[in-house]
C-alpha atoms as a PDB file:
ATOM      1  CA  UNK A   1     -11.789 -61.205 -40.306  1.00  0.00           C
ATOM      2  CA  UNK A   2      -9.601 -60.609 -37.528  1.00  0.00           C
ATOM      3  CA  UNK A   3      -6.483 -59.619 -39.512  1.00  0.00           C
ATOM      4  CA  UNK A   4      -8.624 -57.418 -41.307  1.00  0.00           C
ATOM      5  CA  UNK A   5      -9.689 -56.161 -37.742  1.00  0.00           C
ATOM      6  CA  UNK A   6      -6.535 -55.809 -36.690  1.00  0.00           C
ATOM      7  CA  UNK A   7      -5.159 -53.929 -40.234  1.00  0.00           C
ATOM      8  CA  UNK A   8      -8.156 -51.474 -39.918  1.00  0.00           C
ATOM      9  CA  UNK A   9      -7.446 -50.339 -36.799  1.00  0.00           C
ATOM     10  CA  UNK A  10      -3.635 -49.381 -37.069  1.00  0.00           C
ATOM     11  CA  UNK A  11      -4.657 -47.617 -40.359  1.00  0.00           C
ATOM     12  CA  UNK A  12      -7.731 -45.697 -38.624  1.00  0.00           C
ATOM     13  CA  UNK A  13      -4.834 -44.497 -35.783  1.00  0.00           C
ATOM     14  CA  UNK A  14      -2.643 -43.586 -38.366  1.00  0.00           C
ATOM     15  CA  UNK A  15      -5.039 -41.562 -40.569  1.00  0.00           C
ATOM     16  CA  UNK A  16      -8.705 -43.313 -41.143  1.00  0.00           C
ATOM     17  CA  UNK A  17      -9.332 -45.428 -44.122  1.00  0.00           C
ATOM     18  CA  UNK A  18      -9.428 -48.904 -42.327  1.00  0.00           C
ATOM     19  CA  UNK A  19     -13.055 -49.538 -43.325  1.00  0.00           C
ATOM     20  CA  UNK A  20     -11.643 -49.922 -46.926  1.00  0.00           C
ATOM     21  CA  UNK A  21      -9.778 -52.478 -45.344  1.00  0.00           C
ATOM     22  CA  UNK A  22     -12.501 -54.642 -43.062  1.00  0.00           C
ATOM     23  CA  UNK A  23     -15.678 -53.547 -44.787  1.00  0.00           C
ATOM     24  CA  UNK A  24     -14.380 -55.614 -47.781  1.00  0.00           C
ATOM     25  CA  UNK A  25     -13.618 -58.425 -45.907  1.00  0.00           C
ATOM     26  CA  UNK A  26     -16.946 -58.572 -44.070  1.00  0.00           C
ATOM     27  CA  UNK A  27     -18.815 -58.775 -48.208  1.00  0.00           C
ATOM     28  CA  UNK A  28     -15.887 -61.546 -48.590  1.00  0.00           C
ATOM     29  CA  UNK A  29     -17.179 -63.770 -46.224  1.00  0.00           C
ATOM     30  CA  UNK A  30     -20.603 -63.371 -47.647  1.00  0.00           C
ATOM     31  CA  UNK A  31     -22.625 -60.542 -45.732  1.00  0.00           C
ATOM     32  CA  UNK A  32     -25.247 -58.497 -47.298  1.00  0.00           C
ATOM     33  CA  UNK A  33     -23.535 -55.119 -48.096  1.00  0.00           C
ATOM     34  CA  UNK A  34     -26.163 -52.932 -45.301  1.00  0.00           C
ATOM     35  CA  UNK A  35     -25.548 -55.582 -42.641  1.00  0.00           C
ATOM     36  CA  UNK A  36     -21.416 -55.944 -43.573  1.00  0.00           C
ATOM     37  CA  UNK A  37     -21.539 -51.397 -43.881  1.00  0.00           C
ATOM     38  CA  UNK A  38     -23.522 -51.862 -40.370  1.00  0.00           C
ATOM     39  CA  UNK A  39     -21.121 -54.892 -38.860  1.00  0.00           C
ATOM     40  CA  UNK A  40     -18.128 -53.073 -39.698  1.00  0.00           C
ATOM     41  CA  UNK A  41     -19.517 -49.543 -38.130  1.00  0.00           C
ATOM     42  CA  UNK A  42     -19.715 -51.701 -34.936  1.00  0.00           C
ATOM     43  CA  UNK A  43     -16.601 -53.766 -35.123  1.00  0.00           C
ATOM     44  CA  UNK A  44     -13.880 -51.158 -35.942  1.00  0.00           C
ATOM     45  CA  UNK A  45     -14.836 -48.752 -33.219  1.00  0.00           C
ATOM     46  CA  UNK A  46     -12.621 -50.896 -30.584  1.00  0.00           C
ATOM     47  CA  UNK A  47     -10.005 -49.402 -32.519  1.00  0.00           C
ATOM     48  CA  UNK A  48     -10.534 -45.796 -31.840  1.00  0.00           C
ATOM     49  CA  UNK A  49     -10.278 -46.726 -28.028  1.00  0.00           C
ATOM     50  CA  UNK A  50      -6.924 -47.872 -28.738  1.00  0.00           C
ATOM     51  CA  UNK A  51      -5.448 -44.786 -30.776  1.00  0.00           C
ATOM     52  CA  UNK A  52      -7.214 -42.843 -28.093  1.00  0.00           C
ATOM     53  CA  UNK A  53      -4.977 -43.844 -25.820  1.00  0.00           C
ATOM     54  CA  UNK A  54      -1.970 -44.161 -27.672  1.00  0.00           C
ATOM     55  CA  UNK A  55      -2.814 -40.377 -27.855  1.00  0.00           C
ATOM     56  CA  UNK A  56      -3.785 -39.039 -24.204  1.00  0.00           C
ATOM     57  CA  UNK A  57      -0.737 -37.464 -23.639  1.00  0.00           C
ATOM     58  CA  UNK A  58      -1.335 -34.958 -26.643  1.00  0.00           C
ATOM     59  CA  UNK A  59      -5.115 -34.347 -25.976  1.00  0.00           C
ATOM     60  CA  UNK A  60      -4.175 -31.914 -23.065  1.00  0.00           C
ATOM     61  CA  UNK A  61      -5.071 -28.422 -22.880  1.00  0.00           C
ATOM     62  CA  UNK A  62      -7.908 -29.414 -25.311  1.00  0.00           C
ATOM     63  CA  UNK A  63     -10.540 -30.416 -23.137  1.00  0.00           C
ATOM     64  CA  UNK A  64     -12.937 -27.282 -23.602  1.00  0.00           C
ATOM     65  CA  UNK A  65     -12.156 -27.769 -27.900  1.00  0.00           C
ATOM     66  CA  UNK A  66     -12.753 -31.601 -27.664  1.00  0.00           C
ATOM     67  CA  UNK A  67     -15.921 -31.120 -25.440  1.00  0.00           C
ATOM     68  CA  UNK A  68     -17.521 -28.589 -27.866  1.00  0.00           C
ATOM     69  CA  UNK A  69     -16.746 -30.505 -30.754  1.00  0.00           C
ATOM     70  CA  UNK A  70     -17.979 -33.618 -29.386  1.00  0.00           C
ATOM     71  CA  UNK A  71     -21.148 -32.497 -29.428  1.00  0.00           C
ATOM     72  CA  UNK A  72     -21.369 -31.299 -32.744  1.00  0.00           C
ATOM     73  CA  UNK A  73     -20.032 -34.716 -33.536  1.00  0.00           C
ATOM     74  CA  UNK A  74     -22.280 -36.575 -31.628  1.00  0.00           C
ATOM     75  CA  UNK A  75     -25.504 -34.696 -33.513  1.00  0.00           C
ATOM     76  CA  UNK A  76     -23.929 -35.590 -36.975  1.00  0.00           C
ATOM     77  CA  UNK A  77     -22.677 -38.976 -36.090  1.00  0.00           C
ATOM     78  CA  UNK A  78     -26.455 -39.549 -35.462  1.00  0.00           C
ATOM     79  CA  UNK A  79     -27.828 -38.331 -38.483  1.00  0.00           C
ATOM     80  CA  UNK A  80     -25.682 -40.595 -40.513  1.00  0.00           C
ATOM     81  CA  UNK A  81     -26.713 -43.438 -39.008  1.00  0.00           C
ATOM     82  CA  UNK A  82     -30.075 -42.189 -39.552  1.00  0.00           C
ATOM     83  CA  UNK A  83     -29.512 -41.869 -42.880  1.00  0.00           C
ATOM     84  CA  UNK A  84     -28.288 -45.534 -43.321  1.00  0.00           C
ATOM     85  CA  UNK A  85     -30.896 -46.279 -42.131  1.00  0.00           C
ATOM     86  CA  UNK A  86     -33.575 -44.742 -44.057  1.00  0.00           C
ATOM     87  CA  UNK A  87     -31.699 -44.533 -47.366  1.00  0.00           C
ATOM     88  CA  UNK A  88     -29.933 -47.022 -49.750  1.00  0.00           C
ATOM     89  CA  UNK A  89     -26.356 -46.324 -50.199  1.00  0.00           C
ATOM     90  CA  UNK A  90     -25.754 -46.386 -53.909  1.00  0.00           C
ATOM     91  CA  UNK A  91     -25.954 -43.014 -54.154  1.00  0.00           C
ATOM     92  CA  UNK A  92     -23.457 -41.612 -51.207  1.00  0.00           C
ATOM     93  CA  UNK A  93     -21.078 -44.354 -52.219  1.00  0.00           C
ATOM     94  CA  UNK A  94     -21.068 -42.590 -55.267  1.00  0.00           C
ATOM     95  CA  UNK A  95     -19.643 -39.395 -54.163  1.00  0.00           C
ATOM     96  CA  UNK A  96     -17.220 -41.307 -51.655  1.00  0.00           C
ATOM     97  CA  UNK A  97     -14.620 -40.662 -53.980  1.00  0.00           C
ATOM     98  CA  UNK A  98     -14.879 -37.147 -54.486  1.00  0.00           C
ATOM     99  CA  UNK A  99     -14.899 -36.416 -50.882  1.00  0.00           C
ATOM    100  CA  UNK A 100     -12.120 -38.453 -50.317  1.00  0.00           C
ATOM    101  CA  UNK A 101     -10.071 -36.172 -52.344  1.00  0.00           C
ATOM    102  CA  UNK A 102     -11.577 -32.932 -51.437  1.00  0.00           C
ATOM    103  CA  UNK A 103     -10.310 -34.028 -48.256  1.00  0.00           C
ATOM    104  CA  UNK A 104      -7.141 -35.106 -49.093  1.00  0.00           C
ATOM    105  CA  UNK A 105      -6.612 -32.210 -50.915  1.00  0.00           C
ATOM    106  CA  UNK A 106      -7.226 -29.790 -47.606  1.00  0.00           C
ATOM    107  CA  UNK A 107      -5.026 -31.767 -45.805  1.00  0.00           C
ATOM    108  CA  UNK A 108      -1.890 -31.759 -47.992  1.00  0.00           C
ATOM    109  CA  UNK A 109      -2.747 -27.790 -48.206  1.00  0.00           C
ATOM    110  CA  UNK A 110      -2.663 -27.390 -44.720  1.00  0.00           C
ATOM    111  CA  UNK A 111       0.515 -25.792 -43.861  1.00  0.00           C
ATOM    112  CA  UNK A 112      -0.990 -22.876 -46.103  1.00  0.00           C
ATOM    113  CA  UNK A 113      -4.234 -22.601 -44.415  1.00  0.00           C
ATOM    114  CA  UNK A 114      -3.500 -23.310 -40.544  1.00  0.00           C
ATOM    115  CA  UNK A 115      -3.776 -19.953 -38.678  1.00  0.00           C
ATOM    116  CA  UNK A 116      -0.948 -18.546 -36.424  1.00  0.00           C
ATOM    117  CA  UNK A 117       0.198 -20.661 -33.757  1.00  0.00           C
ATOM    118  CA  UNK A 118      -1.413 -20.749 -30.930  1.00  0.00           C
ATOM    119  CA  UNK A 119      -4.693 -19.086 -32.549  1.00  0.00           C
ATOM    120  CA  UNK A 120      -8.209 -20.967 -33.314  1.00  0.00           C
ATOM    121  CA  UNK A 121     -10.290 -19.860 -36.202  1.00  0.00           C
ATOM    122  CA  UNK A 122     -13.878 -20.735 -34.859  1.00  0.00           C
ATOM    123  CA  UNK A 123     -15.014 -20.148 -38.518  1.00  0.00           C
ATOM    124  CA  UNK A 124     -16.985 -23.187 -39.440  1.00  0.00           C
ATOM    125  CA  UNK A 125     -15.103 -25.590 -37.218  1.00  0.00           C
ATOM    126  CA  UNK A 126     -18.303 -27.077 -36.085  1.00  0.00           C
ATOM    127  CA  UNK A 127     -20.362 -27.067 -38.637  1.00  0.00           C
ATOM    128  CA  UNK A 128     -17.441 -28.617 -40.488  1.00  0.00           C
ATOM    129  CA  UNK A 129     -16.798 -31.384 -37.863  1.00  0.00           C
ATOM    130  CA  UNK A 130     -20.684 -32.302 -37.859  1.00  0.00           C
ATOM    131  CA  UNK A 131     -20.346 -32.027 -41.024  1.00  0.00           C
ATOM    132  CA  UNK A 132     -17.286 -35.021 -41.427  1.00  0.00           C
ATOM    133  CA  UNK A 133     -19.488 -36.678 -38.204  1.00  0.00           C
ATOM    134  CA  UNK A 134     -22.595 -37.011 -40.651  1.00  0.00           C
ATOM    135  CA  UNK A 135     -20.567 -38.598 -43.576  1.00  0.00           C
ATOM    136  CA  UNK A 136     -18.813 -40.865 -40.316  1.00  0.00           C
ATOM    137  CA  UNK A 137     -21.978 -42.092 -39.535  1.00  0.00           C
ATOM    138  CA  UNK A 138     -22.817 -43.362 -43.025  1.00  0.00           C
ATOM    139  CA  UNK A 139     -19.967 -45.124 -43.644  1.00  0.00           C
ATOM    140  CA  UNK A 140     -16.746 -43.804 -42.473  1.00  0.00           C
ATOM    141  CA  UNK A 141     -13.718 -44.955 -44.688  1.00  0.00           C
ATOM    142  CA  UNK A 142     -11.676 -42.305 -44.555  1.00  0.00           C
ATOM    143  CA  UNK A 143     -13.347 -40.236 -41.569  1.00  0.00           C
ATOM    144  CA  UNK A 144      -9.278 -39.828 -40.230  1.00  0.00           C
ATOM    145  CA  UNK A 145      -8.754 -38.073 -43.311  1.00  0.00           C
ATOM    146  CA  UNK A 146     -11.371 -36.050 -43.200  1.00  0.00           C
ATOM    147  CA  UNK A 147     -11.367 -34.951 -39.585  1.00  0.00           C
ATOM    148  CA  UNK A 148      -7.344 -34.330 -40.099  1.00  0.00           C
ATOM    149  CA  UNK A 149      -8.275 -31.671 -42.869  1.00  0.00           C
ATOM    150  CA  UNK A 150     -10.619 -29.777 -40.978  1.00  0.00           C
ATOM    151  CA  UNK A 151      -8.470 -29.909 -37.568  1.00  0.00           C
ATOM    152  CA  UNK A 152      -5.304 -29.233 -39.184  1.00  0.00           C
ATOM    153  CA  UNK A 153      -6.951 -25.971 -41.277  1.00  0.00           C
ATOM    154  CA  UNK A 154      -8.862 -24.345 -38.395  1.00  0.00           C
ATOM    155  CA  UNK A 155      -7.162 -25.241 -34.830  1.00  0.00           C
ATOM    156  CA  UNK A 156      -3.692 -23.942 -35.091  1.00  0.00           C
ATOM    157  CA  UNK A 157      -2.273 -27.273 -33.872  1.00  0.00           C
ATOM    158  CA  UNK A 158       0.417 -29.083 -34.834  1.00  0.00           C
ATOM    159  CA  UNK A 159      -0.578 -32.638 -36.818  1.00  0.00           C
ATOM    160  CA  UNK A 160       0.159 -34.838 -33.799  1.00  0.00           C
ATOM    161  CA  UNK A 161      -2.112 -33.023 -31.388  1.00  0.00           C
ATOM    162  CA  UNK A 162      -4.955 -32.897 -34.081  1.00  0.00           C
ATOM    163  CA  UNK A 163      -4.345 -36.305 -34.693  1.00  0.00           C
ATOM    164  CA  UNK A 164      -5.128 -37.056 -31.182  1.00  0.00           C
ATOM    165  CA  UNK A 165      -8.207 -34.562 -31.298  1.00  0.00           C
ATOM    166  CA  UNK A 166      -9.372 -36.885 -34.368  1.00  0.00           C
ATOM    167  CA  UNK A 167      -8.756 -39.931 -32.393  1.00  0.00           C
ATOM    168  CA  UNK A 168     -11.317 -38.864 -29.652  1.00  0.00           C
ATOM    169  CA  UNK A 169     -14.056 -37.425 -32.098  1.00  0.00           C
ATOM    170  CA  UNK A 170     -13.493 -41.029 -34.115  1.00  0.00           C
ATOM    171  CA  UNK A 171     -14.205 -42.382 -30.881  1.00  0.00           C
ATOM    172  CA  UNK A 172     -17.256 -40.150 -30.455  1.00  0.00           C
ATOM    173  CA  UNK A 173     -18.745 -40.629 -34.152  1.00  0.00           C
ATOM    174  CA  UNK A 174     -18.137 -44.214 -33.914  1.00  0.00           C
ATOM    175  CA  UNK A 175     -19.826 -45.130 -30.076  1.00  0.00           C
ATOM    176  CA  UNK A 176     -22.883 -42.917 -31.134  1.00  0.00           C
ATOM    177  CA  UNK A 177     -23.111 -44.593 -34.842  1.00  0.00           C
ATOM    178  CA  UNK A 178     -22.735 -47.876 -33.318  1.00  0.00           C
ATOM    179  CA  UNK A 179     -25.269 -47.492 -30.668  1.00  0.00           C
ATOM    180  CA  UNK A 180     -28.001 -46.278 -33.085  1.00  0.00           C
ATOM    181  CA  UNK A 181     -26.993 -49.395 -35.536  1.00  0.00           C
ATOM    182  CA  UNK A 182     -26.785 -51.725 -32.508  1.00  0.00           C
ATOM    183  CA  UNK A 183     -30.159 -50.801 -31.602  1.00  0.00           C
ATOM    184  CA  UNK A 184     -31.934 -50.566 -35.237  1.00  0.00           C
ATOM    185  CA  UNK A 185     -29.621 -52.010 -38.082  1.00  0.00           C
ATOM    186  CA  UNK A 186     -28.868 -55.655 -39.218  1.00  0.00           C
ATOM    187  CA  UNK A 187     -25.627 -56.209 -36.779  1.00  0.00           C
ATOM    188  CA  UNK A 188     -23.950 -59.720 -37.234  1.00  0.00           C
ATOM    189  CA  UNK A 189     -22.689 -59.657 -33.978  1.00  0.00           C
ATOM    190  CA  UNK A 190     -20.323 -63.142 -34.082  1.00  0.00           C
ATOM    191  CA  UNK A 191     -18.451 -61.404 -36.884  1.00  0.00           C
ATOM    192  CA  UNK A 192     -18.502 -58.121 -35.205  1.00  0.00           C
ATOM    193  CA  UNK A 193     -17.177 -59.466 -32.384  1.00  0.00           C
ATOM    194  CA  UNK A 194     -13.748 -61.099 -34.603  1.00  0.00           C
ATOM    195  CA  UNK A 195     -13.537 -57.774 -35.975  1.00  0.00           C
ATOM    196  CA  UNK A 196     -13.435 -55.630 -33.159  1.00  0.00           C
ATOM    197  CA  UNK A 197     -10.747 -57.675 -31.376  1.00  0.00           C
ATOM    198  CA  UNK A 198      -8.183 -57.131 -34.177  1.00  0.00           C
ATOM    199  CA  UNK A 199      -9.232 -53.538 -34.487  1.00  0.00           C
ATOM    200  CA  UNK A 200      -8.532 -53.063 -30.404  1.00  0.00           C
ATOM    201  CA  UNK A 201      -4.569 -54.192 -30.778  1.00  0.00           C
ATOM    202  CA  UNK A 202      -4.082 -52.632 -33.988  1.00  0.00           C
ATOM    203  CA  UNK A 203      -5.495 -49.224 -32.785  1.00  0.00           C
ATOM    204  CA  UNK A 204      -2.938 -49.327 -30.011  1.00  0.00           C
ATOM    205  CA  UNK A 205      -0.191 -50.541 -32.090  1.00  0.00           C
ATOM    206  CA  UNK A 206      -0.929 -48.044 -34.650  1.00  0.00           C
ATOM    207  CA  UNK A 207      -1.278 -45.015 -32.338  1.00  0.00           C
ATOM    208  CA  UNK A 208       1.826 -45.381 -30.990  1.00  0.00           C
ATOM    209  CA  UNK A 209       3.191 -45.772 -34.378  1.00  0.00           C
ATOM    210  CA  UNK A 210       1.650 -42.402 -35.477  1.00  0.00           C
ATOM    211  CA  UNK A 211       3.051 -40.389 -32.618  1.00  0.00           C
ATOM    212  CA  UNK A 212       6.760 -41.034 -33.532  1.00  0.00           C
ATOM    213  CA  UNK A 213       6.414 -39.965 -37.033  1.00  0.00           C
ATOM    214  CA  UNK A 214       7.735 -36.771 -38.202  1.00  0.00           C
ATOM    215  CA  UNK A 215       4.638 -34.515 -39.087  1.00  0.00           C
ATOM    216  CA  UNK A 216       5.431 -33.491 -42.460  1.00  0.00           C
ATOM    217  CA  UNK A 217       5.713 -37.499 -42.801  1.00  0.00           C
ATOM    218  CA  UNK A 218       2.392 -38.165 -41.456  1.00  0.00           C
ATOM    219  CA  UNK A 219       0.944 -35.455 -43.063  1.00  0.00           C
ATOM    220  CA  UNK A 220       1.883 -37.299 -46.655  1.00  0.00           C
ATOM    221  CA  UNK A 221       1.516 -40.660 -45.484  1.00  0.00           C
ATOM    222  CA  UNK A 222      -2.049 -39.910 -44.810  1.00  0.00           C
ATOM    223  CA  UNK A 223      -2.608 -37.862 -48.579  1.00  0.00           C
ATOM    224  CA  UNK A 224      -1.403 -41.021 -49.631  1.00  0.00           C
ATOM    225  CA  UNK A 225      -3.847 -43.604 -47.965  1.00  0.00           C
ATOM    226  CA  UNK A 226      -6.452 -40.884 -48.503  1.00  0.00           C
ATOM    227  CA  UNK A 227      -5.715 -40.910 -52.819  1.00  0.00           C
ATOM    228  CA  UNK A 228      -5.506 -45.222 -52.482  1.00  0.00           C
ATOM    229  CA  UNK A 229      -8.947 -44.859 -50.773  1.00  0.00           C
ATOM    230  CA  UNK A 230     -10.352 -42.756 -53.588  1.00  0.00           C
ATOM    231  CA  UNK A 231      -8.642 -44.849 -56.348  1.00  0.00           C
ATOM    232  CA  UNK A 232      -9.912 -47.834 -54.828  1.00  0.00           C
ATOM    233  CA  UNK A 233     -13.647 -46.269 -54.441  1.00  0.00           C
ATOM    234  CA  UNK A 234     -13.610 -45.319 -57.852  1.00  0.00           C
ATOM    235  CA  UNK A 235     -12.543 -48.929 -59.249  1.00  0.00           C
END
């Protein structure tokens, strides 16, 4: 569990995906699937703390963009868990896939849909993030990828400061999902706790990897995890 810990969090500072990695390993060592989806939701979110701060040097001038999304975040973040909640999952894992790809899709697109430099196109960039937030509430393998796509297509930014951008709204999604789950879901907190401390050195050890990687490089490094996620969903 904490390998798998510390695996997921590099991955989820790199590009998102590391539930694939410790929600897996959680069912291994025998937990329900709601209380291992719930565990992990917990567990990894150490991780975004230490991406976040791999990334704090690229998350300025963005303060009045990463406070607006936030909140849109926040609300969505909350009605996933909600939905968890209330709802079995057998039916949104089925579409996991599919939205996996859709995603992956956007992002490898993205140097034909980012707007001039410098510019924002406010079209649908909250909705969209709430949007990603809900579906990071739920579950959240591939919530990097997802938030990437929508970042990289509407903010005008280069990949390393929406990467940063993702880290904090990861970080956002995650506290407020976790809280709710904390509070109202079947947490196993011993395993949580194993978890969480490999996801807190391998969020720091993969944010700094992240920001020394050539863009286009990252951009296809995380289409890649992104189409393994999908492939392994589908499986």
């Amino acid at each position: 569990m904490a390998g798998a810990g510390l695996a997921a969090g590099a991955v989820n500072a790199v590009a998102g995906g590391g539930s694939l990695i410790s929600f897996p390993a959680l069912l291994g060592v025998g937990l329900p699937a709601l209380m291992a989806n719930a565990t992990n939701i917990v567990a990894v979110l150490p991780g975004y703390v230490g991406s976040l701060v791999a990334y704090r040097r690229e998350l300025d001038g963005q303060r009045a963009r990463a406070s607006r999304l936030a909140a849109w975040s926040s609300a969505g973040a909350a009605g996933g868990a909600g939905l968890l909640l209330a709802s079995p999952a057998a039916l949104f894992e089925a579409i996991v896939p599919f939205l996996v790809l859709a995603a992956c899709a956007l992002l490898a697109a993205q140097p034909l849909l980012r707007p001039h430099p410098g510019g924002e196109d406010h079209r649908g960039l909250g909705p969209a993030t709430g949007a990603a937030a809900v579906y990071g509430g739920y579950f959240g393998a591939a919530l990097g990828v997802m938030l990437l796509a929508v970042l990289g297509a509407t903010t005008g930014e280069s990949l390393q400061r929406a990467n940063a951008l993702k880290a904090l709204l990861s970080l956002v999604i995650g506290a407020v999902s976790a809280v709710l789950l904390a509070l109202f879901g079947p947490v196993d907190w011993g395993a949580a706790g194993i978890v969480a401390a490999g996801s807190l050195v391998g969020g720091r050890a993969g944010g700094a990897l992240a920001r020394r990687l050539d863009p286009v490089v990252l951009r296809w490094a995380v289409v890649a995890i992104g189409v393994a996620l999908a492939l392994a969903f589908f499986f």
